[in-house]
C-alpha atoms as a PDB file:
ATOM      1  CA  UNK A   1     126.045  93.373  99.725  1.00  0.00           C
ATOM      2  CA  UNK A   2     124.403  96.936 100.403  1.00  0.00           C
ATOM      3  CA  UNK A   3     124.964  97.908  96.901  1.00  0.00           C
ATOM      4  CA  UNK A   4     123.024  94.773  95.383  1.00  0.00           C
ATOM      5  CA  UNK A   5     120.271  95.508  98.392  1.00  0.00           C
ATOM      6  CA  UNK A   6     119.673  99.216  97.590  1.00  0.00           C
ATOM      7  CA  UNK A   7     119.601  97.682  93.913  1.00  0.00           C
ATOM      8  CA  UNK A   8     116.872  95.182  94.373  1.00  0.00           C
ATOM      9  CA  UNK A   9     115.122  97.373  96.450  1.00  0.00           C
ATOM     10  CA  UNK A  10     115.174 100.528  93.711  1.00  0.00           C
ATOM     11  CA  UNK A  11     114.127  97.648  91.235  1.00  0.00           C
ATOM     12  CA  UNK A  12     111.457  97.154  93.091  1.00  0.00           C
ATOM     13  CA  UNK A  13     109.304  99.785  92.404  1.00  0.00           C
ATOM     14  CA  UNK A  14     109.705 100.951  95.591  1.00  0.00           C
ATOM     15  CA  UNK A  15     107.311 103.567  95.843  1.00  0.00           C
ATOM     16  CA  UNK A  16     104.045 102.751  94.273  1.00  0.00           C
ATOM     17  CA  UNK A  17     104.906  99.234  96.496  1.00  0.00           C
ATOM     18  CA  UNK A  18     105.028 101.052  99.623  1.00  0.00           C
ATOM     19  CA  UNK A  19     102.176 102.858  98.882  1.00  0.00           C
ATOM     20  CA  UNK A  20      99.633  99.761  97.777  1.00  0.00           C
ATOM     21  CA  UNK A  21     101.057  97.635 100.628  1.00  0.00           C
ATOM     22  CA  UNK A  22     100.281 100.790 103.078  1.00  0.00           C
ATOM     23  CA  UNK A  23      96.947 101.471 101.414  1.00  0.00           C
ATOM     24  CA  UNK A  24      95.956  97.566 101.916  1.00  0.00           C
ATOM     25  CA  UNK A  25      96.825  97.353 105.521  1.00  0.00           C
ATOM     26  CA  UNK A  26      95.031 100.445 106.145  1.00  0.00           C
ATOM     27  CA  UNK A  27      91.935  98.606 104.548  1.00  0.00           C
ATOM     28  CA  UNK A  28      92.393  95.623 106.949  1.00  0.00           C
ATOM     29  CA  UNK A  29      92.519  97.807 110.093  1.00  0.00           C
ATOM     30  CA  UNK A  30      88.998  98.890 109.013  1.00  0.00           C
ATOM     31  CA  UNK A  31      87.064  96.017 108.104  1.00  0.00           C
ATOM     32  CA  UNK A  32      88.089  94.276 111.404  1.00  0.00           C
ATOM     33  CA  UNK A  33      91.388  92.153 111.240  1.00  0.00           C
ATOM     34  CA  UNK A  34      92.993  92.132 114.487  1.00  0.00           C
ATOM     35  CA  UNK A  35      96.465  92.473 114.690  1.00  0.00           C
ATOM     36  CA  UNK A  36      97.936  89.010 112.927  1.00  0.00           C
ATOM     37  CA  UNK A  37      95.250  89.754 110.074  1.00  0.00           C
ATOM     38  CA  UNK A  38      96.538  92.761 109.079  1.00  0.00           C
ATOM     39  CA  UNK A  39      99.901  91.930 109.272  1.00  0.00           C
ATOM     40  CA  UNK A  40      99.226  88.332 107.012  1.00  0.00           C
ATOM     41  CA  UNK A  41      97.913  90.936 104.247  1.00  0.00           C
ATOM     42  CA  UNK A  42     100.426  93.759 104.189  1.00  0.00           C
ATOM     43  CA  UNK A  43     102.689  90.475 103.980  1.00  0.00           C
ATOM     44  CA  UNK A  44     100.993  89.235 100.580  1.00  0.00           C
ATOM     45  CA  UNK A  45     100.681  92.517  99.105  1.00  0.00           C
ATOM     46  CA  UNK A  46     103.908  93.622  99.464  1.00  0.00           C
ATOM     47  CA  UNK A  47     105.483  90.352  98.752  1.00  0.00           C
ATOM     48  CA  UNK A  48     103.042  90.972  95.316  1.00  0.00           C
ATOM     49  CA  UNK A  49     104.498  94.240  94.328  1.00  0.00           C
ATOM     50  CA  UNK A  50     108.181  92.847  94.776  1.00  0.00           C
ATOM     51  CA  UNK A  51     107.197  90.281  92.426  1.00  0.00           C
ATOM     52  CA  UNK A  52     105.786  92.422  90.011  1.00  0.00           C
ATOM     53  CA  UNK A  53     108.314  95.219  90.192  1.00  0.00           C
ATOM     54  CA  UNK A  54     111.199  92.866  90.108  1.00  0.00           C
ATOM     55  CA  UNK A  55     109.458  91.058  87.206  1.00  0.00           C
ATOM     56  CA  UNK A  56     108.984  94.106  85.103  1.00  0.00           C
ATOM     57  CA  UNK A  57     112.479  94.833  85.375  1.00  0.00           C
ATOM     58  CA  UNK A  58     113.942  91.875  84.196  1.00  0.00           C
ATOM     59  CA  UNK A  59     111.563  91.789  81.344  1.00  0.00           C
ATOM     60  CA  UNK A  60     111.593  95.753  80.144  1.00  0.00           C
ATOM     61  CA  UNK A  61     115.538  95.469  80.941  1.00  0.00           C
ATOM     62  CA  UNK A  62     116.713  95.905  77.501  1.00  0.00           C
ATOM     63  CA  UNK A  63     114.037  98.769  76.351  1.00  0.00           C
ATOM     64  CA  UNK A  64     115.212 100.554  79.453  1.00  0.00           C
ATOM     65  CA  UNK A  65     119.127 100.121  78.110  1.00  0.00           C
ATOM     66  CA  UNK A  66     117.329 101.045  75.024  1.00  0.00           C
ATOM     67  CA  UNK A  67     116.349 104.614  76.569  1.00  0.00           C
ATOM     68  CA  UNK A  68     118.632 105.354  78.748  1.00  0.00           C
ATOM     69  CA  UNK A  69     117.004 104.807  81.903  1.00  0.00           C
ATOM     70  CA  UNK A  70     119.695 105.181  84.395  1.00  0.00           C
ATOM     71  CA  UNK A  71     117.492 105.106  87.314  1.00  0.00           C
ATOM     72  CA  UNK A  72     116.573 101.369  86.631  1.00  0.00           C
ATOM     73  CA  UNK A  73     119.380  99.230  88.777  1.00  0.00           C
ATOM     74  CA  UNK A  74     119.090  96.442  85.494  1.00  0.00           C
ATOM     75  CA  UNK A  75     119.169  98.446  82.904  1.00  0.00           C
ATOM     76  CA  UNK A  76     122.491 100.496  84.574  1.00  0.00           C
ATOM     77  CA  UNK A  77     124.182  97.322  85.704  1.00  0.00           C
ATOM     78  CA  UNK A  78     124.141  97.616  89.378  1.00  0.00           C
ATOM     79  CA  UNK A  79     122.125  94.245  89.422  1.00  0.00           C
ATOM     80  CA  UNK A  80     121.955  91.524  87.087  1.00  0.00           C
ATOM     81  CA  UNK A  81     119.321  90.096  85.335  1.00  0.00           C
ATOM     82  CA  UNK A  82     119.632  86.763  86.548  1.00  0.00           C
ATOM     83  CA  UNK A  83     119.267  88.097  90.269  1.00  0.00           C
ATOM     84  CA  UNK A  84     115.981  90.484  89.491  1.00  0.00           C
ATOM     85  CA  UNK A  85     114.650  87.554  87.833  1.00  0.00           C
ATOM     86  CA  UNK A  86     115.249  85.164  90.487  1.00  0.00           C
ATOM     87  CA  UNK A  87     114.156  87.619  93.132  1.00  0.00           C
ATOM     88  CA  UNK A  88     111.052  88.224  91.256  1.00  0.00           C
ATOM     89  CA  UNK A  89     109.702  84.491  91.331  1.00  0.00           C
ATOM     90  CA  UNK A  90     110.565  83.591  94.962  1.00  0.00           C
ATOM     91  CA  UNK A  91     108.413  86.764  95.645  1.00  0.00           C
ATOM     92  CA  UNK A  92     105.703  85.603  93.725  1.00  0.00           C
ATOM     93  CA  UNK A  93     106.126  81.990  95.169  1.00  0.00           C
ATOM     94  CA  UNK A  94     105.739  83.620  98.435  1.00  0.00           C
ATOM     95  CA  UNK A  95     102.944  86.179  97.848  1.00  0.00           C
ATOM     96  CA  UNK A  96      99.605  83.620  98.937  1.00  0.00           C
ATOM     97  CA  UNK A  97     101.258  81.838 102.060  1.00  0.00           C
ATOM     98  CA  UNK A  98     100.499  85.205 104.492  1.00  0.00           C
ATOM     99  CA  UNK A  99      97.038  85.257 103.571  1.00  0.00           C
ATOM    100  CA  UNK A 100      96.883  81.431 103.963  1.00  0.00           C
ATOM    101  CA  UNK A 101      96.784  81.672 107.195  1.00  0.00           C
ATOM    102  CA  UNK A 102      93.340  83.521 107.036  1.00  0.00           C
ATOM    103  CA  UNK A 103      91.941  81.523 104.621  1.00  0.00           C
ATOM    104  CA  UNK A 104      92.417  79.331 101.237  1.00  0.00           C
ATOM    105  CA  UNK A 105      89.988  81.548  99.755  1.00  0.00           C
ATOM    106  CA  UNK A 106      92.059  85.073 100.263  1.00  0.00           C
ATOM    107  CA  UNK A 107      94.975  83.270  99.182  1.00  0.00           C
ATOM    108  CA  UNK A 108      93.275  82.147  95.998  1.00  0.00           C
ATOM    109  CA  UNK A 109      92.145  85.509  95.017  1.00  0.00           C
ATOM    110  CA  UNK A 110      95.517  86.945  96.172  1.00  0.00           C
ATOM    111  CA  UNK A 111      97.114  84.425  93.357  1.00  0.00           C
ATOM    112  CA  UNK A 112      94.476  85.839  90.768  1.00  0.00           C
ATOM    113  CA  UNK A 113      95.668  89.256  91.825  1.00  0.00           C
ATOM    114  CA  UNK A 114      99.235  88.678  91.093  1.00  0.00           C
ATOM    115  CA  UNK A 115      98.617  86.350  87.598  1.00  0.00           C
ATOM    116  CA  UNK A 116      96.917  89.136  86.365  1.00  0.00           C
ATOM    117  CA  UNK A 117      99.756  91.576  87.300  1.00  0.00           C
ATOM    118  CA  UNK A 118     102.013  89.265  85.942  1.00  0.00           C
ATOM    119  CA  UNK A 119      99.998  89.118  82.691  1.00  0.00           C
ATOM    120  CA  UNK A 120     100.445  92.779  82.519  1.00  0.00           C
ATOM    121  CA  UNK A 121     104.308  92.601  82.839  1.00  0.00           C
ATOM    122  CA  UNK A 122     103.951  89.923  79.458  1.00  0.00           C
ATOM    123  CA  UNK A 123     102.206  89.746  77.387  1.00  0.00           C
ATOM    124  CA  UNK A 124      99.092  92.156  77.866  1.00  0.00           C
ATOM    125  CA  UNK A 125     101.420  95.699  78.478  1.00  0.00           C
ATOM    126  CA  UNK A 126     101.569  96.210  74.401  1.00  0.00           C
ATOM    127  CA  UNK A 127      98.019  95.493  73.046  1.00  0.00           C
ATOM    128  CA  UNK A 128      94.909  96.861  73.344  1.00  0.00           C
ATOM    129  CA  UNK A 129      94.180  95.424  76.788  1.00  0.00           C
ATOM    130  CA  UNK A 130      96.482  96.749  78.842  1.00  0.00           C
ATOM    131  CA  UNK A 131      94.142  98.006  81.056  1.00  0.00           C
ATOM    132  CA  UNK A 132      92.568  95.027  82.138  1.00  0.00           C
ATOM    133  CA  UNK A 133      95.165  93.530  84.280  1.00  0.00           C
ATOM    134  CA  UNK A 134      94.709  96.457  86.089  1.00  0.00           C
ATOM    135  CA  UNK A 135      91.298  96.724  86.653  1.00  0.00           C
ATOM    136  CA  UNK A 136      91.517  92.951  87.712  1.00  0.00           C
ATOM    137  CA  UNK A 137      94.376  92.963  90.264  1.00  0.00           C
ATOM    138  CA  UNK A 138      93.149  96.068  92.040  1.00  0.00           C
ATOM    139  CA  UNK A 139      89.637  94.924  91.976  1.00  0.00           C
ATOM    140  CA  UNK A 140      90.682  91.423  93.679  1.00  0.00           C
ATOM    141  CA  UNK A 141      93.142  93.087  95.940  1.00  0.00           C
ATOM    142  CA  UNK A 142      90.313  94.584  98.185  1.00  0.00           C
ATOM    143  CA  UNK A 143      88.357  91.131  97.755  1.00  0.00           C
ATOM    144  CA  UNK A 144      91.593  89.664  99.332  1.00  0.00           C
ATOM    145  CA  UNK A 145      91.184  92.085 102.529  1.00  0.00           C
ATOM    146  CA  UNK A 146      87.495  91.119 102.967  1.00  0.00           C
ATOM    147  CA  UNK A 147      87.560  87.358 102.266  1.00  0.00           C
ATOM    148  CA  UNK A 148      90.528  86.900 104.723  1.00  0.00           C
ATOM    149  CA  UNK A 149      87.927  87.832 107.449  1.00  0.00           C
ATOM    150  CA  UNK A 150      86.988  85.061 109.302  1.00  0.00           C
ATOM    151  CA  UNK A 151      84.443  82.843 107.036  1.00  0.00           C
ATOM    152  CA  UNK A 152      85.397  84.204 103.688  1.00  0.00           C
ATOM    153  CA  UNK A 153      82.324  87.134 104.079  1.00  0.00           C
ATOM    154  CA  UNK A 154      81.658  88.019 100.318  1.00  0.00           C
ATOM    155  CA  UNK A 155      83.332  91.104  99.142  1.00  0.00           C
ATOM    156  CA  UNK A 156      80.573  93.745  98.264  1.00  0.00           C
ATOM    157  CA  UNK A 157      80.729  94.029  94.344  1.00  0.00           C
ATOM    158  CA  UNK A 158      80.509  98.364  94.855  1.00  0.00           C
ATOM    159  CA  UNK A 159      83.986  97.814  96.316  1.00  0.00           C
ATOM    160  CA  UNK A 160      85.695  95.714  93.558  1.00  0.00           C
ATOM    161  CA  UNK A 161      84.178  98.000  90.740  1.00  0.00           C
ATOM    162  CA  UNK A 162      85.854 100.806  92.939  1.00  0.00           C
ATOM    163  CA  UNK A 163      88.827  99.008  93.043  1.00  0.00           C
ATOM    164  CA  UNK A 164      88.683  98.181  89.100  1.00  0.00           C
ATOM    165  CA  UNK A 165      88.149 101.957  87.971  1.00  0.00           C
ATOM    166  CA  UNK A 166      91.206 102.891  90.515  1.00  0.00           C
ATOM    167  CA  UNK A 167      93.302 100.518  89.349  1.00  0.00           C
ATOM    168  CA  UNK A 168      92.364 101.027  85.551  1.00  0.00           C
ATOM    169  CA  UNK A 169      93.087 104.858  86.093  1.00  0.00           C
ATOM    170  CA  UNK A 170      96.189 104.090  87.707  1.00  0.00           C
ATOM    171  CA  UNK A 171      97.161 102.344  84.554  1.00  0.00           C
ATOM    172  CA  UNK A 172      96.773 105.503  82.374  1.00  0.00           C
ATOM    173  CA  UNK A 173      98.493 107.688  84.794  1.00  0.00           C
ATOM    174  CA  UNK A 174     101.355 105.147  85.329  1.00  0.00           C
ATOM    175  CA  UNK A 175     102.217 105.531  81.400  1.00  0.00           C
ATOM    176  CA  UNK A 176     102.031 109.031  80.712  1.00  0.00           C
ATOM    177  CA  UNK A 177     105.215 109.932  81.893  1.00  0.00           C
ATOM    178  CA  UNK A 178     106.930 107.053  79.653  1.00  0.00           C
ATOM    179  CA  UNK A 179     105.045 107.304  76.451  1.00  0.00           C
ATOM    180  CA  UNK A 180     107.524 108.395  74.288  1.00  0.00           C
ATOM    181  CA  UNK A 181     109.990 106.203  75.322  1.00  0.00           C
ATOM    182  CA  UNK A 182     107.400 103.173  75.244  1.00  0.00           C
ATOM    183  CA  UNK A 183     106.553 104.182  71.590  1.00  0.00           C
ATOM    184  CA  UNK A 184     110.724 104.192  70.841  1.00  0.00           C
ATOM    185  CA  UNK A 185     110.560 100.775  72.018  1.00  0.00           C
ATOM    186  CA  UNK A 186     107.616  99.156  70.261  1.00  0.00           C
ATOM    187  CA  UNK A 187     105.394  99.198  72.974  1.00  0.00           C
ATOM    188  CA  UNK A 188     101.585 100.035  72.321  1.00  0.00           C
ATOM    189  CA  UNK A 189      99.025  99.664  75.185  1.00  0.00           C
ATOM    190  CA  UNK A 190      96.127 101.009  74.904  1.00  0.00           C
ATOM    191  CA  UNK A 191      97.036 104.329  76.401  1.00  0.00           C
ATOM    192  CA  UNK A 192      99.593 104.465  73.937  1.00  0.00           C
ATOM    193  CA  UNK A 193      96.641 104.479  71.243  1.00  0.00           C
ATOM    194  CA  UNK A 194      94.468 107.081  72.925  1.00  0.00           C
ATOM    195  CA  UNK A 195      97.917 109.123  73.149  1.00  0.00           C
ATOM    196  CA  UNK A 196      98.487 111.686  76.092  1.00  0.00           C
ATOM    197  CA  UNK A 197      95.416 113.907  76.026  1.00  0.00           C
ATOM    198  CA  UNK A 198      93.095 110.437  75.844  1.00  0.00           C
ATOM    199  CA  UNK A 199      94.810 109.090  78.964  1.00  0.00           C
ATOM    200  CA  UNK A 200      94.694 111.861  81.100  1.00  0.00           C
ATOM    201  CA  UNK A 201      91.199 112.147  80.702  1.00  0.00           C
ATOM    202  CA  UNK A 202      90.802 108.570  80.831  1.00  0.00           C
ATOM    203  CA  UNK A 203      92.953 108.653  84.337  1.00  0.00           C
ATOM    204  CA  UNK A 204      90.480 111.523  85.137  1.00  0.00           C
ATOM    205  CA  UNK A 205      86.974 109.857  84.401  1.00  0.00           C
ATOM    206  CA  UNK A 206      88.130 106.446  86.170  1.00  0.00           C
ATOM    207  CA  UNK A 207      89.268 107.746  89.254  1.00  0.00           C
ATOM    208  CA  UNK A 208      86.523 110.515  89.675  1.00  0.00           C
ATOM    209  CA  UNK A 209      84.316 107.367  88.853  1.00  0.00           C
ATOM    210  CA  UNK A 210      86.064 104.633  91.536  1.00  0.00           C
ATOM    211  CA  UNK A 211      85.849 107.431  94.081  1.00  0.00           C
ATOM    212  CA  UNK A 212      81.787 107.969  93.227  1.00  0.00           C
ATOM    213  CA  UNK A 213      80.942 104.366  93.335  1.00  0.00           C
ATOM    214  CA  UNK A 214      82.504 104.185  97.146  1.00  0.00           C
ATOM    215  CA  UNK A 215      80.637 107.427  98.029  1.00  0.00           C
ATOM    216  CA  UNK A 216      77.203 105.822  96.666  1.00  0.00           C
ATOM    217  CA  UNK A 217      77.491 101.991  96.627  1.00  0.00           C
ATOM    218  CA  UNK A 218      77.067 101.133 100.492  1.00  0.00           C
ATOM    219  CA  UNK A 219      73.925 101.420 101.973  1.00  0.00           C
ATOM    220  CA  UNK A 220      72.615 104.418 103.170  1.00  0.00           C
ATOM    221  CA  UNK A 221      72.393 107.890 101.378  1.00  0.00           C
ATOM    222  CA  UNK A 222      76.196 109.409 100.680  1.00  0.00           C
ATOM    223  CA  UNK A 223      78.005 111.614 103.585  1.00  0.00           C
ATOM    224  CA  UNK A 224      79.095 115.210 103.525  1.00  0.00           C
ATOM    225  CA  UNK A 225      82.573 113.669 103.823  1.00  0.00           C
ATOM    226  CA  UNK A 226      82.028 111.256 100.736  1.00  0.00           C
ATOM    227  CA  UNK A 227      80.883 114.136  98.176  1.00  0.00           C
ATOM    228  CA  UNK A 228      83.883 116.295  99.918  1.00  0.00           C
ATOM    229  CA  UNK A 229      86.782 113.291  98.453  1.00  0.00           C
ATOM    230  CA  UNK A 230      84.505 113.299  95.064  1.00  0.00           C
ATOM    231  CA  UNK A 231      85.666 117.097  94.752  1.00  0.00           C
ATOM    232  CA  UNK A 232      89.066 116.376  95.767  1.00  0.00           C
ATOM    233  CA  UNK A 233      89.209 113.122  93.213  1.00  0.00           C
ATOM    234  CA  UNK A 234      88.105 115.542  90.625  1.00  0.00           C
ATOM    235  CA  UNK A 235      90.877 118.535  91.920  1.00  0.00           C
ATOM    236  CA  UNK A 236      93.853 115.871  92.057  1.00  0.00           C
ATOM    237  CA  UNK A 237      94.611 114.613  88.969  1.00  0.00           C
ATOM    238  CA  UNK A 238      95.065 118.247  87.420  1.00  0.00           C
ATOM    239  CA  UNK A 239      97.061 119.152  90.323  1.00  0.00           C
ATOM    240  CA  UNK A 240      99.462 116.670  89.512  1.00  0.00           C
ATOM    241  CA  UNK A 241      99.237 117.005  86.018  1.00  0.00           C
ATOM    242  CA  UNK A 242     100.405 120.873  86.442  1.00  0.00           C
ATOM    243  CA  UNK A 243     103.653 119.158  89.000  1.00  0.00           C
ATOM    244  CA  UNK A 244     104.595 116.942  86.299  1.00  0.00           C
ATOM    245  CA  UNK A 245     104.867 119.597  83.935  1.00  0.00           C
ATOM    246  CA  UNK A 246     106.782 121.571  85.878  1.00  0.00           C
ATOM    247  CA  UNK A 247     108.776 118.661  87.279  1.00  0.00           C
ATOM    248  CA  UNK A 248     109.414 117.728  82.989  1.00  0.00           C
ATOM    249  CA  UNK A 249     110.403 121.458  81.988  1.00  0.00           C
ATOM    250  CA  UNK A 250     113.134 121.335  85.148  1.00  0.00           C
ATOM    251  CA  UNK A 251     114.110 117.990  83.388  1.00  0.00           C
ATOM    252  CA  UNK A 252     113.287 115.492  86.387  1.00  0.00           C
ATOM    253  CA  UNK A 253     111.027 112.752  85.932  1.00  0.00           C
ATOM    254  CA  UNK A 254     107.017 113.572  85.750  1.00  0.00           C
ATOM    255  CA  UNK A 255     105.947 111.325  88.188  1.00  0.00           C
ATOM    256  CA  UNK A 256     103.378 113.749  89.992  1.00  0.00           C
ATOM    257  CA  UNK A 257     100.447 112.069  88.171  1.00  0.00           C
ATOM    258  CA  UNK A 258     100.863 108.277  89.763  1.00  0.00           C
ATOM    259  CA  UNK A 259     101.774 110.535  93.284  1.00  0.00           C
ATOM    260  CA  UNK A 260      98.104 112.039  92.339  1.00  0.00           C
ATOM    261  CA  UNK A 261      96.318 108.264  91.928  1.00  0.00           C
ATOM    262  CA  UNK A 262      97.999 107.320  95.408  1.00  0.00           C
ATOM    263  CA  UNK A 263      96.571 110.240  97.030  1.00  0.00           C
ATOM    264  CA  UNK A 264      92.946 109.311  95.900  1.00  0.00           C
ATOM    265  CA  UNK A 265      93.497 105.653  96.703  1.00  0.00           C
ATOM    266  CA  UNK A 266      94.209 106.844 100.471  1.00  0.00           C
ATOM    267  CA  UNK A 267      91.927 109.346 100.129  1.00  0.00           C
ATOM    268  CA  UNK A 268      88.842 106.972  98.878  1.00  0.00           C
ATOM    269  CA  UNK A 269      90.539 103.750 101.587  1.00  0.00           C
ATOM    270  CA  UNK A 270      89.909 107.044 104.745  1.00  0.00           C
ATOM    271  CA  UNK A 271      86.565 107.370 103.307  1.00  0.00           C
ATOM    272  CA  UNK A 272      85.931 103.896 103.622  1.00  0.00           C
ATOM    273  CA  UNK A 273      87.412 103.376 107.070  1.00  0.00           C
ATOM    274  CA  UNK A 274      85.716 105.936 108.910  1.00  0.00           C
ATOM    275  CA  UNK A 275      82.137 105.643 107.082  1.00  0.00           C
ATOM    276  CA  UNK A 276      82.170 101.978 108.801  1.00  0.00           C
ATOM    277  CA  UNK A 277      80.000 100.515 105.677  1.00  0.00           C
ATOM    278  CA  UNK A 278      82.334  98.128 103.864  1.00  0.00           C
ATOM    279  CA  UNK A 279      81.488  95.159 105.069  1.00  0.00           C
END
């Protein structure tokens, strides 16, 4: 049993999960959810990035056999198919009903959220518009956080662009460090068509750009603080572009790039939080 639990739960994307469920709950605790609130959203989003994870596994399983990736529990064998698959849709089934309890409203847009994901996962992941399930699910997923306040308060439309251009730059990052193997495997997103150089300065422009439009989109002329995380948002990315390297050349896996997209989601979610202006 602990070897098919340490399997679902390294299927399931574990990290980036941890880190958008974290990043959410943090954005609840600032906009004013008390206690059950915050809980009731951490609850959705993470039960949304099982789903996904768990979903993208099953599907990508044989282009990961394909590869070689060891380090995916489906592709290795430590799971099967069946049970990722099965693990994935209860998840999904189960992603709205914490946010239900807010409101219908949250748990609508936390659906569209997780569709869109979904969409990603098949069929959108090898055309052109690969981005855009992206830019969709992390522009809703602050929405959810604001409409599950008590009656449905719309979400200011500064924060779901900011929210769109993180998540779209998250997309670019996320890919770098599999583009080869994607292109082994037929797979040709749009990242795959502006090729490494394009992305990373596409993962660049998008994040500098998300973290901009929370510095200047609320009321009120910017902070010392906000223009501080727009330098840092523009000193990240190449900081973890330089890790990866050096994390490829000792022949690990270059994640340092996604690690760098995290850090300016938390980064741009503090900024939020103590400025006090989101909603």
């Amino acid at each position: 049993m602990s070897h098919v639990v340490l399997g679902l739960v390294r299927a399931s994307h574990p990290e980036p999960a941890v880190a958008v469920t974290a990043v959410s709950a943090l954005l609840a605790w600032g906009v004013g959810h008390p206690p059950g609130g915050i809980a009731a959203v951490a609850l959705t989003v993470l039960a949304s990035q099982l789903a996904i994870g768990w979903v993208n596994d099953r599907l990508d399983a044989d282009r990961d056999a394909a590869v070689g990736r060891r380090d995916k529990p489906v592709a290795s064998g430590m799971i099967s198919r069946r049970l990722v698959g099965v693990s994935g849709v209860l998840a999904a089934l189960v992603t709205p009903l914490p946010v239900l309890t807010l409101n219908p409203t949250a748990a609508g847009a936390a659906t569209l959220a997780l569709v869109s994901a979904l969409l990603y996962n098949w069929p959108l992941k090898s055309t052109p518009l690969s981005v855009l399930p992206y830019a969709v699910s992390f522009g809703t997923l602050p929405a959810v956080v604001v409409l599950g306040l008590p009656g449905a308060p719309t979400p200011p439309a500064w924060l779901v662009a900011a929210g769109a251009l993180l998540g779209a730059g998250a997309h670019f990052a996320n890919v770098l460090p599999d583009l080869a193997d994607d292109e082994r495997t037929g797979v040709r997103g749009l990242p795959h068509r502006l090729g490494p150089a394009g992305s990373r300065l596409a993962a660049a422009g998008l994040l500098l750009a998300a973290t901009a439009t929370l510095v200047v989109g609320p009321p009120g002329p910017p902070s010392w603080a906000g223009l501080a995380a727009v330098a840092v948002a523009a000193v990240v990315p190449a900081v973890g572009w330089y890790a990866s390297r050096a994390a490829a050349a000792r022949g690990e896996r270059p994640v340092a790039v996604f690690r760098a997209v995290m850090l300016v989601a938390l980064i741009d979610v503090v900024l939020l939080v103590t400025s006090g202006r989101v909603v």
